[in-house]
C-alpha atoms as a PDB file:
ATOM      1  CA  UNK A   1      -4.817  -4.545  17.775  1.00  0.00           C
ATOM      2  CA  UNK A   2      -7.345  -5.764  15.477  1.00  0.00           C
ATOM      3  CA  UNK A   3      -6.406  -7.606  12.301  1.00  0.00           C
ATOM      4  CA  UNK A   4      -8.000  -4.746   9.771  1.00  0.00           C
ATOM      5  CA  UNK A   5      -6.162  -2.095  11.590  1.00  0.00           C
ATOM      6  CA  UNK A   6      -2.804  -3.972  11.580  1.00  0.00           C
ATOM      7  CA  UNK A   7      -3.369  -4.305   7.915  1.00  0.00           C
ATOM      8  CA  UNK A   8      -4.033  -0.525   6.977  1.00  0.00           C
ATOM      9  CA  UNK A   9      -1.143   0.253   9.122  1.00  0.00           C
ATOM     10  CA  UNK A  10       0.763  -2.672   7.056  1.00  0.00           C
ATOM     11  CA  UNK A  11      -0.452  -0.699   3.630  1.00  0.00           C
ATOM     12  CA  UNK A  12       0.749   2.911   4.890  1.00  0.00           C
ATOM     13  CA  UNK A  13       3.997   1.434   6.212  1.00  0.00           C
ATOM     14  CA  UNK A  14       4.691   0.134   2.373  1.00  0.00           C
ATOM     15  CA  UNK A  15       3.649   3.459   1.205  1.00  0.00           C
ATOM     16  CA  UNK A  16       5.822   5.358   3.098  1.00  0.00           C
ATOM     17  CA  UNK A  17       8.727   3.189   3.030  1.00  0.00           C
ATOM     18  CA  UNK A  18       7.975   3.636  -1.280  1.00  0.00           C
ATOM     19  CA  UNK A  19       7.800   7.765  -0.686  1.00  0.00           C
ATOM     20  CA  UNK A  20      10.957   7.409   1.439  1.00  0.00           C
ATOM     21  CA  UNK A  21      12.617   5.614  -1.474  1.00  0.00           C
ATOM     22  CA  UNK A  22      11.911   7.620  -4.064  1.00  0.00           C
ATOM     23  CA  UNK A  23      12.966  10.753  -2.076  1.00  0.00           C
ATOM     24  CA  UNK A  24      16.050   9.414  -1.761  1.00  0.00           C
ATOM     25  CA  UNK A  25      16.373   8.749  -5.487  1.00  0.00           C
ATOM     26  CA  UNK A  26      15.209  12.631  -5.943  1.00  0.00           C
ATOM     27  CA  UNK A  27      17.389  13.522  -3.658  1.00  0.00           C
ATOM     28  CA  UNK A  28      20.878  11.680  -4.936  1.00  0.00           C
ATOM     29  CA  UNK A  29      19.579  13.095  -8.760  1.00  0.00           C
ATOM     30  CA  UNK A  30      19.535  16.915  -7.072  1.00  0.00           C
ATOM     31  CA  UNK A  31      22.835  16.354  -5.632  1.00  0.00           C
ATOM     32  CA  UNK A  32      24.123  15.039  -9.355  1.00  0.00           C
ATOM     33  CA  UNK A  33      22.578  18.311 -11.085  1.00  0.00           C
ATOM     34  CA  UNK A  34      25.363  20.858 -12.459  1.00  0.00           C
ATOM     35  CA  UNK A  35      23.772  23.304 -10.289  1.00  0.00           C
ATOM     36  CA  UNK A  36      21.034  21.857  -7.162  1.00  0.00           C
ATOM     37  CA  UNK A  37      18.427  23.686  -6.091  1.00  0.00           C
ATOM     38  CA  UNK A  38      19.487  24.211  -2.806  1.00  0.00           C
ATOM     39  CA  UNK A  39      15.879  25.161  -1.119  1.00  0.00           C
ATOM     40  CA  UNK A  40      14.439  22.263  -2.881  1.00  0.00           C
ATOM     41  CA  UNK A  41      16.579  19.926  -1.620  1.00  0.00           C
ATOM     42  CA  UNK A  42      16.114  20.913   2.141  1.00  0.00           C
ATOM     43  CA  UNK A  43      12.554  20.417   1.518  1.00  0.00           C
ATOM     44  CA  UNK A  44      13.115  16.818   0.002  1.00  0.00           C
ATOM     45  CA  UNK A  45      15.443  16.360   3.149  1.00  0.00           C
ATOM     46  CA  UNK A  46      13.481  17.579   5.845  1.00  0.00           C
ATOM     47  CA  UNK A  47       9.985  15.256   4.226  1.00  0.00           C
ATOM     48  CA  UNK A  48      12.154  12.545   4.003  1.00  0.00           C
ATOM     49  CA  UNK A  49      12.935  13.079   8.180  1.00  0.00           C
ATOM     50  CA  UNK A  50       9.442  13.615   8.758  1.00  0.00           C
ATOM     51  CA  UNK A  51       8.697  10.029   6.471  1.00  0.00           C
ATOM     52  CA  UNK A  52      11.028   7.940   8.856  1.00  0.00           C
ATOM     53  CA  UNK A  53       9.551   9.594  12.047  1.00  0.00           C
ATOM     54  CA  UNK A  54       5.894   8.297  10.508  1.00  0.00           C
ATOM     55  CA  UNK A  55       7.864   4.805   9.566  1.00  0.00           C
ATOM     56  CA  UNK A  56       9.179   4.251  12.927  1.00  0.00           C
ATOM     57  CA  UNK A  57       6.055   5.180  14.979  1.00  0.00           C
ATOM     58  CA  UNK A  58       4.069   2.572  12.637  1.00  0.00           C
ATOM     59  CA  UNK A  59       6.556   0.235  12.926  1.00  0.00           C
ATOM     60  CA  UNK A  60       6.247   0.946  16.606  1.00  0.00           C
ATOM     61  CA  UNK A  61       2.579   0.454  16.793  1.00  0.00           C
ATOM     62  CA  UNK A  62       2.554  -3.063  14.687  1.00  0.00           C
ATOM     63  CA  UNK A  63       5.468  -4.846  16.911  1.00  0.00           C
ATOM     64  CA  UNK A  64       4.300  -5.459  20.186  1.00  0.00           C
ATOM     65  CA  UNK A  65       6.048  -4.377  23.374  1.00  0.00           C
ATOM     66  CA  UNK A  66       8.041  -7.297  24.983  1.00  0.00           C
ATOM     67  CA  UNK A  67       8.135  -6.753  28.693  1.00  0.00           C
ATOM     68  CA  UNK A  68      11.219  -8.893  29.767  1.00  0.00           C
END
């Protein structure tokens, strides 16, 4: 892999690791409220899913495959 592409995958891993973080927060404030949006939070909960597929496929890509 070349070094620039390692390093925009490095940026978009930080930047969904940072969307996947603050979902969470959204999400635990949602679950706090007297009354949650219930639609709103399977939305939040279902991008947040789709986030950590993205994560671990990028992650995937960056560390190389040891053959043992």
């Amino acid at each position: 892999m070349a070094e620039q592409d390692e390093r925009e995958l490095q940026a978009e891993l930080a930047r969904l690791q940072q969307e996947h973080r603050d979902l969470d927060a959204a999400i635990d404030a949602l679950h706090q409220s007297p009354a949650p949006d219930l639609l709103r939070l399977q939305r939040l909960k279902k991008r947040k899913l789709l986030l950590r597929d993205r994560i671990a496929f990028i992650e995937d890509q960056i560390t190389p495959d040891i053959i043992a």
